[in-house]
PDB file of N, CA and C in Angstrom:
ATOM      1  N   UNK A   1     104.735 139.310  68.894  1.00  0.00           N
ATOM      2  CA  UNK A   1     103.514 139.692  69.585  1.00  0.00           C
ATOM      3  C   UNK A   1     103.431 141.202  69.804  1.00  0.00           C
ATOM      4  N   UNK A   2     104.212 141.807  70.053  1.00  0.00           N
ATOM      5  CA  UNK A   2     104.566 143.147  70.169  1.00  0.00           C
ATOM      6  C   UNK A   2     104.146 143.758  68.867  1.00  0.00           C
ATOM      7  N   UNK A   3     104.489 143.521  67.802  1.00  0.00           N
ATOM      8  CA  UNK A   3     104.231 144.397  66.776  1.00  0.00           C
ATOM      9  C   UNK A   3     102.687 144.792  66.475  1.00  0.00           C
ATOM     10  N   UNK A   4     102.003 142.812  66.590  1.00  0.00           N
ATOM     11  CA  UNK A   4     100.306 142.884  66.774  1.00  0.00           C
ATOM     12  C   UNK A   4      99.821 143.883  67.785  1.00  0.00           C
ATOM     13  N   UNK A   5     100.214 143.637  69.267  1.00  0.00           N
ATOM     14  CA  UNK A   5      99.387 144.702  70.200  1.00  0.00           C
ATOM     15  C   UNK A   5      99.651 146.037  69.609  1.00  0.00           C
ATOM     16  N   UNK A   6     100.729 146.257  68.878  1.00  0.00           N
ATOM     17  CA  UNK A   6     100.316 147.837  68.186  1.00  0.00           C
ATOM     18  C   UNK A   6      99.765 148.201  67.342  1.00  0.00           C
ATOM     19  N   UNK A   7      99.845 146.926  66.277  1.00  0.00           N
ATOM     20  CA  UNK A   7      98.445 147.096  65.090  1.00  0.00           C
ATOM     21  C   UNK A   7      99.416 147.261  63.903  1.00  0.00           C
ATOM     22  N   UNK A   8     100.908 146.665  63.903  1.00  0.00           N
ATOM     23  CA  UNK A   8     101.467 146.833  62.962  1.00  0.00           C
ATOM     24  C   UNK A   8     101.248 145.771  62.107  1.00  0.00           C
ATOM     25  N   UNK A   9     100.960 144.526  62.538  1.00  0.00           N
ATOM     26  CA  UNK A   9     100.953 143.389  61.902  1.00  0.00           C
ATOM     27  C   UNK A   9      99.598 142.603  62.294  1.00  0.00           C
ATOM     28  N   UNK A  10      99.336 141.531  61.396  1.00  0.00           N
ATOM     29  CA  UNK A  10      98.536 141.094  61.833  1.00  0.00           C
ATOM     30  C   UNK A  10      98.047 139.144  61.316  1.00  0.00           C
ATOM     31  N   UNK A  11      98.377 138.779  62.330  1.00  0.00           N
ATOM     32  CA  UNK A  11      98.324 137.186  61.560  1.00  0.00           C
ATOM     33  C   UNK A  11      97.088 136.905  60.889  1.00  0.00           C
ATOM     34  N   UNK A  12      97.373 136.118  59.984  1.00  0.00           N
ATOM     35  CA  UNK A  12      96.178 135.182  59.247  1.00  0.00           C
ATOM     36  C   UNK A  12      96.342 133.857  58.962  1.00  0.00           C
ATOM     37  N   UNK A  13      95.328 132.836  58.728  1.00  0.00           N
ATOM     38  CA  UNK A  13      95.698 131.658  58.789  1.00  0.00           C
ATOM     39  C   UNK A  13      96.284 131.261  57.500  1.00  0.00           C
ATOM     40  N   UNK A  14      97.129 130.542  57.501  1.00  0.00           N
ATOM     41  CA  UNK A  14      98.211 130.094  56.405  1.00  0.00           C
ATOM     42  C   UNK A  14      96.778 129.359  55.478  1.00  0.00           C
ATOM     43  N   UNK A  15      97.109 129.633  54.117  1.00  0.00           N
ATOM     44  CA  UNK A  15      95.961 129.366  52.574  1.00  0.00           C
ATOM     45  C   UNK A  15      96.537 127.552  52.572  1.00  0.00           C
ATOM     46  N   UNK A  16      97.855 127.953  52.667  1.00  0.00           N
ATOM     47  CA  UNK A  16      98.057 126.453  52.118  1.00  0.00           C
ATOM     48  C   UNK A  16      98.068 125.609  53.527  1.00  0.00           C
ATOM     49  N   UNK A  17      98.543 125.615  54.601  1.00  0.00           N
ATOM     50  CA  UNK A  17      98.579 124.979  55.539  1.00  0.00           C
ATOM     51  C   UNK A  17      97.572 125.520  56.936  1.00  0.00           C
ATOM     52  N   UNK A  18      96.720 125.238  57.192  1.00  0.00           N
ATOM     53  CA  UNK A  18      95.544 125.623  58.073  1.00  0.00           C
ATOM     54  C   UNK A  18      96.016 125.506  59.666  1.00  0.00           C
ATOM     55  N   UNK A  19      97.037 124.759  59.865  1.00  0.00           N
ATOM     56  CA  UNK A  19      97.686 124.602  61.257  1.00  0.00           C
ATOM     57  C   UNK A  19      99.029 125.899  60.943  1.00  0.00           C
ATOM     58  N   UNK A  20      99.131 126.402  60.519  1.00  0.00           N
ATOM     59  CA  UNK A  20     100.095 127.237  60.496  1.00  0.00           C
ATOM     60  C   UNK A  20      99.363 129.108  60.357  1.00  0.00           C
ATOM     61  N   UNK A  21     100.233 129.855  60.235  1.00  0.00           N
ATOM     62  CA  UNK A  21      99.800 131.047  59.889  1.00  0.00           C
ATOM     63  C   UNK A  21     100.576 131.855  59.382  1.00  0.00           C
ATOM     64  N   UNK A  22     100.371 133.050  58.385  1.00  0.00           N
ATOM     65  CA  UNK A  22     101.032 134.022  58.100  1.00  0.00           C
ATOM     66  C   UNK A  22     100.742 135.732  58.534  1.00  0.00           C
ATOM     67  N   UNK A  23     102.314 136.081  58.707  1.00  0.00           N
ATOM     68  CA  UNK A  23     101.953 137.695  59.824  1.00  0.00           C
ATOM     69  C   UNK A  23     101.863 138.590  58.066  1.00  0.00           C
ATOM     70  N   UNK A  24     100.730 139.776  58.055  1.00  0.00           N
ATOM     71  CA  UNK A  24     100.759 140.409  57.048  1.00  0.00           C
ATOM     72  C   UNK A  24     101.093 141.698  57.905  1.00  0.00           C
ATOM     73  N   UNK A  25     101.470 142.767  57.007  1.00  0.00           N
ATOM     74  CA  UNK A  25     101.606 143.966  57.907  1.00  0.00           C
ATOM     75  C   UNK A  25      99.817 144.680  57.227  1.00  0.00           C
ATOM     76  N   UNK A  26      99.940 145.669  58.268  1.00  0.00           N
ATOM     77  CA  UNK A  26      98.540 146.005  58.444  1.00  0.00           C
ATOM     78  C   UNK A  26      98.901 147.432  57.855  1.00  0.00           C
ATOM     79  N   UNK A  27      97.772 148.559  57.695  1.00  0.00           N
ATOM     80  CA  UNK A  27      97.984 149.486  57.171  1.00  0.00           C
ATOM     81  C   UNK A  27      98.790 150.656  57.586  1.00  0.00           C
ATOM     82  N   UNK A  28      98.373 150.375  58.679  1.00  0.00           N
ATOM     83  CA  UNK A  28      98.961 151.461  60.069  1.00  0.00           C
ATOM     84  C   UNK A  28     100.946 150.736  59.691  1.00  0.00           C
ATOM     85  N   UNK A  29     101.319 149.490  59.957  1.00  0.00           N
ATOM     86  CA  UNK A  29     102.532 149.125  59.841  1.00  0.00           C
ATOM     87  C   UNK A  29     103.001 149.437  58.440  1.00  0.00           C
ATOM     88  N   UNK A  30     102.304 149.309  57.603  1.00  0.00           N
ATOM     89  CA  UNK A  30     102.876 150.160  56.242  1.00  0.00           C
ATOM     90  C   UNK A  30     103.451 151.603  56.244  1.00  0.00           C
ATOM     91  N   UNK A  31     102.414 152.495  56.683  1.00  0.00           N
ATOM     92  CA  UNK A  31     102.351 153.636  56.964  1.00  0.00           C
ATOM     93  C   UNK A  31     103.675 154.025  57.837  1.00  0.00           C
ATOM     94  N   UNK A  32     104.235 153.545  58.922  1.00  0.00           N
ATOM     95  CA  UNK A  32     105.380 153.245  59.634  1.00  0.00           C
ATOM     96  C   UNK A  32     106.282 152.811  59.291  1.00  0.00           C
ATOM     97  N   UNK A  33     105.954 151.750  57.859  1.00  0.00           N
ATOM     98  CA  UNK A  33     107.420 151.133  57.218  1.00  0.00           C
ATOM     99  C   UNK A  33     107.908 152.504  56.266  1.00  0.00           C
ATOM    100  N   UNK A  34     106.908 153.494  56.016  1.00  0.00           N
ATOM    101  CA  UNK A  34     107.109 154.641  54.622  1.00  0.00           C
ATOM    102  C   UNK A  34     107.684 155.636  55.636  1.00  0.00           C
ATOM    103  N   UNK A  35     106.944 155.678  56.639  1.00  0.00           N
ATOM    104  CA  UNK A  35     107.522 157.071  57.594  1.00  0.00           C
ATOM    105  C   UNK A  35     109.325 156.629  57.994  1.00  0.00           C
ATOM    106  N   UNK A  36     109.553 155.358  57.954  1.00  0.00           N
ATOM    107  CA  UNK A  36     110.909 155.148  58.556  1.00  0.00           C
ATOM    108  C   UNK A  36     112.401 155.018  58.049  1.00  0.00           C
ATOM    109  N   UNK A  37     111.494 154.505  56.386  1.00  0.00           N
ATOM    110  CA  UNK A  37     112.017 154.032  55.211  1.00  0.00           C
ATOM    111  C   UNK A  37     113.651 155.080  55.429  1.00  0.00           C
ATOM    112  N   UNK A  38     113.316 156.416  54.831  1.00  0.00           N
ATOM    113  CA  UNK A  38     114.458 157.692  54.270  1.00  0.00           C
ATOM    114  C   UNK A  38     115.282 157.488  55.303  1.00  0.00           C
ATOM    115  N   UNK A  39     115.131 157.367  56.892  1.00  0.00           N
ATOM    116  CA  UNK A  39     116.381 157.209  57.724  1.00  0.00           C
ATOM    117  C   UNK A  39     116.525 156.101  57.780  1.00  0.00           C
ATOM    118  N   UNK A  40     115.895 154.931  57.642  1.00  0.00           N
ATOM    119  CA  UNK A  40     116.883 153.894  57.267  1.00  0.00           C
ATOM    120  C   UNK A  40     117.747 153.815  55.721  1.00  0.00           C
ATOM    121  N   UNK A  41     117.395 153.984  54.960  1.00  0.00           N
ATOM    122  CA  UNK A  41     118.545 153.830  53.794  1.00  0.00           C
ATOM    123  C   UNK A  41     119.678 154.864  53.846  1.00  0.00           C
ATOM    124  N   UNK A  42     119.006 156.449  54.675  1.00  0.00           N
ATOM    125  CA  UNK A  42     120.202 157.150  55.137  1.00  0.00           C
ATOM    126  C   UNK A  42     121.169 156.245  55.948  1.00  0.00           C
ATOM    127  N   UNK A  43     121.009 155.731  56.739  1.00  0.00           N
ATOM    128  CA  UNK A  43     122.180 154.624  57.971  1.00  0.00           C
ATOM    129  C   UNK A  43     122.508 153.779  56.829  1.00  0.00           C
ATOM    130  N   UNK A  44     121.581 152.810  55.788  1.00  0.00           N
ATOM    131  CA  UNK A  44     122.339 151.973  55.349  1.00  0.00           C
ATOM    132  C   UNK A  44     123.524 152.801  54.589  1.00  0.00           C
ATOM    133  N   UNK A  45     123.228 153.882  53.753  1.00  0.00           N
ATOM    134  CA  UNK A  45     124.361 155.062  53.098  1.00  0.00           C
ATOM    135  C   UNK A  45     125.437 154.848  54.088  1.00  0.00           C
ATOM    136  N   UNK A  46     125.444 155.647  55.239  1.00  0.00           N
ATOM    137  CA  UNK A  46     126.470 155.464  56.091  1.00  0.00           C
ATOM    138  C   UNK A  46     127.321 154.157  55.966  1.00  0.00           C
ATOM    139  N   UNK A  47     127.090 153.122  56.493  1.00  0.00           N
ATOM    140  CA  UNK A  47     127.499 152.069  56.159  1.00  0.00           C
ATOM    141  C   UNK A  47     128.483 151.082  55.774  1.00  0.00           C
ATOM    142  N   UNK A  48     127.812 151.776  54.373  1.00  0.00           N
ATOM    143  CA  UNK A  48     128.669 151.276  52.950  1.00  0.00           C
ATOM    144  C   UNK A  48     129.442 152.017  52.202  1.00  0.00           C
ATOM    145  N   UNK A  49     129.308 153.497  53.139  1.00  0.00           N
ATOM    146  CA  UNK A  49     130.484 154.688  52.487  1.00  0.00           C
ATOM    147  C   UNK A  49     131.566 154.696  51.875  1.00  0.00           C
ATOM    148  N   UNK A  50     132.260 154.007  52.943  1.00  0.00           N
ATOM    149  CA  UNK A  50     133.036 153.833  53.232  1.00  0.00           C
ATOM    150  C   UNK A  50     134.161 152.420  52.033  1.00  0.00           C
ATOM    151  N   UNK A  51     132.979 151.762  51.750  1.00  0.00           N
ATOM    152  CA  UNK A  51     133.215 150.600  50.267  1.00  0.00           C
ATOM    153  C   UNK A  51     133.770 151.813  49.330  1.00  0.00           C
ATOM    154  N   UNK A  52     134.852 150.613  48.106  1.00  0.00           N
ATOM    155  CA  UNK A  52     134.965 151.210  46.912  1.00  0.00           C
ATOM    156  C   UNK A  52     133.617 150.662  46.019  1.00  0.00           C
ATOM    157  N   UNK A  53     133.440 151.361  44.759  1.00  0.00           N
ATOM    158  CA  UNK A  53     132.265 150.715  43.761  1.00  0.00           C
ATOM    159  C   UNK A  53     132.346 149.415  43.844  1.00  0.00           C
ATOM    160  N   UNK A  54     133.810 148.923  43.462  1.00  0.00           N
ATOM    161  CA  UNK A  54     134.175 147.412  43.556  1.00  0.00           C
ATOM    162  C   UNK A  54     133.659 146.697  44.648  1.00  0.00           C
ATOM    163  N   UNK A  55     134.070 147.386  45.880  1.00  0.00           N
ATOM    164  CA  UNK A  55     133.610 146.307  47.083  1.00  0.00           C
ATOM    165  C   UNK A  55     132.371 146.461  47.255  1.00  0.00           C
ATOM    166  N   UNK A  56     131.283 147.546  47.326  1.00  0.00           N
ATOM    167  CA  UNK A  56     129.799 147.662  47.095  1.00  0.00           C
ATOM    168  C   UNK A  56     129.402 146.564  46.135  1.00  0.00           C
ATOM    169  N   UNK A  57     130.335 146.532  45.110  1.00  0.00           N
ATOM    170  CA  UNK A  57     129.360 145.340  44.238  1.00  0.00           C
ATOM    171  C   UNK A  57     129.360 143.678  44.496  1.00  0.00           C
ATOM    172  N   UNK A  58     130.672 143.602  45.026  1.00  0.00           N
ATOM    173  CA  UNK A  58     130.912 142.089  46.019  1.00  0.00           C
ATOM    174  C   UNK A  58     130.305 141.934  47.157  1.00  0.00           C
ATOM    175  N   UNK A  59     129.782 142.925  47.730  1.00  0.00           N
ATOM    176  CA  UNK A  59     129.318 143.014  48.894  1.00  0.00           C
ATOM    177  C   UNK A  59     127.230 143.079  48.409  1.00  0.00           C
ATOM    178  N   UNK A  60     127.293 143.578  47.643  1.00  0.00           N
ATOM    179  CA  UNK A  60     125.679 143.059  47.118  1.00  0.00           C
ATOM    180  C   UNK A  60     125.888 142.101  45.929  1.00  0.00           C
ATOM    181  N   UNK A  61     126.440 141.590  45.676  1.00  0.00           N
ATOM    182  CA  UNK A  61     126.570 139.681  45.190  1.00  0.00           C
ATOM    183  C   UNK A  61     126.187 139.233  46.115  1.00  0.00           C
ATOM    184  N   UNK A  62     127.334 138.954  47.522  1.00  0.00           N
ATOM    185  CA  UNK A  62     127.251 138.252  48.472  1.00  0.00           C
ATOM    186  C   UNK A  62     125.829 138.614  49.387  1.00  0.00           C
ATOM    187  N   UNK A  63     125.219 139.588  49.349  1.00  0.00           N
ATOM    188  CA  UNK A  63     124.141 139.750  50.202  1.00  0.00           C
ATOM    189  C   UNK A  63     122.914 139.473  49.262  1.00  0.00           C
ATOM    190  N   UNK A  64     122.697 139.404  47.901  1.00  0.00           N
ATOM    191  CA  UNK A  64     121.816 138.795  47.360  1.00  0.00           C
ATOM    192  C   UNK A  64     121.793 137.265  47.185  1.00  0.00           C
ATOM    193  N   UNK A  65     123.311 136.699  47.071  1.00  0.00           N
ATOM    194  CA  UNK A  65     123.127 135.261  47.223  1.00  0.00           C
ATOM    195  C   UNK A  65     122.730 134.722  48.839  1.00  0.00           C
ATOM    196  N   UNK A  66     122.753 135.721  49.631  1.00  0.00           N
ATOM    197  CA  UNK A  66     122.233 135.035  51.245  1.00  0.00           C
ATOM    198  C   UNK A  66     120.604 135.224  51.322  1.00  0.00           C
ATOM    199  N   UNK A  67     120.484 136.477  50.783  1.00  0.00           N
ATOM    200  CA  UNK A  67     118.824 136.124  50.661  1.00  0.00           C
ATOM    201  C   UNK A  67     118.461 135.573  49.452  1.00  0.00           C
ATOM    202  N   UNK A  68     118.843 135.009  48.639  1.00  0.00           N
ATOM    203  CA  UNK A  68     118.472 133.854  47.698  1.00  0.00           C
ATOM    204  C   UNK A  68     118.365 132.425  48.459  1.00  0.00           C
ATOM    205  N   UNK A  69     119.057 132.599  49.296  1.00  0.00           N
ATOM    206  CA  UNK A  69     119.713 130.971  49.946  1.00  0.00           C
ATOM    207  C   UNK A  69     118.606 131.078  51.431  1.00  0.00           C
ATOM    208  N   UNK A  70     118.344 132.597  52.006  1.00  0.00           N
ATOM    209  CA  UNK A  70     116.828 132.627  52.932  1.00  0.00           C
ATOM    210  C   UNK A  70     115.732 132.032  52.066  1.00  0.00           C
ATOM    211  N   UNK A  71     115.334 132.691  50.811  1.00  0.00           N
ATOM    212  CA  UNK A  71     114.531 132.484  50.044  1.00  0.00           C
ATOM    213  C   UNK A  71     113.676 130.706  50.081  1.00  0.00           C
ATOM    214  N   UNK A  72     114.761 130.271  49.478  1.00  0.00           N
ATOM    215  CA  UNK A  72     115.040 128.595  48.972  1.00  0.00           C
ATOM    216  C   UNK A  72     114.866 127.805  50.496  1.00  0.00           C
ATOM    217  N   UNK A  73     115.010 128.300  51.387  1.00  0.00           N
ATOM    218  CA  UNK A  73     114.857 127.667  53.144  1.00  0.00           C
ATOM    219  C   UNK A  73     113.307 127.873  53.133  1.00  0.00           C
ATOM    220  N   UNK A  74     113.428 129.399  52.915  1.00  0.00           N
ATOM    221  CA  UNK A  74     111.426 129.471  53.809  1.00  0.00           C
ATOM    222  C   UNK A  74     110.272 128.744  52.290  1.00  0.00           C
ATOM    223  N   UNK A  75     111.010 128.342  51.309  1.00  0.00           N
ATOM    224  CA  UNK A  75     110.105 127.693  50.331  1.00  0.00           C
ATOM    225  C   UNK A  75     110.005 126.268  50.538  1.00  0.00           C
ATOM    226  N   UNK A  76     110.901 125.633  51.462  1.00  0.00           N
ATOM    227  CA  UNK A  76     110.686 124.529  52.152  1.00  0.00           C
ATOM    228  C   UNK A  76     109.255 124.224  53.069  1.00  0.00           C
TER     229      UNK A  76
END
């Protein structure tokens, strides 16, 4: 609800299911996702510094098979 009263997001009624709804981001929340973007992937840098190549690459296996496995839940 918070994000709506600022105008970052904004629900609409779900296409396929009419009792349900989906949050879209709005232009203004775009605009905020681009302004925020560079210091967040700077922190994610931080991070993962600290990984060898090797463990960076086990470590995005394992984090693409968890959002594969989010994926396959919210397609339920």
């Amino acid at each position: 609800d918070g994000l709506e009263q600022e105008g970052l997001v904004a629900r609409r009624p779900s296409a396929e299911d009419g009792r349900g709804a989906v949050v879209v981001l709005t232009a203004r929340g775009a605009q905020r996702l681009r302004d925020m973007a560079p210091e967040h992937f700077a922190r994610l840098e931080e991070m993962v510094d600290e990984l060898t190549v090797d463990e960076r690459a086990v470590f995005l296996d394992l984090l693409s098979r968890v959002v594969r496995g989010i994926g396959a839940l919210t397609a339920e």
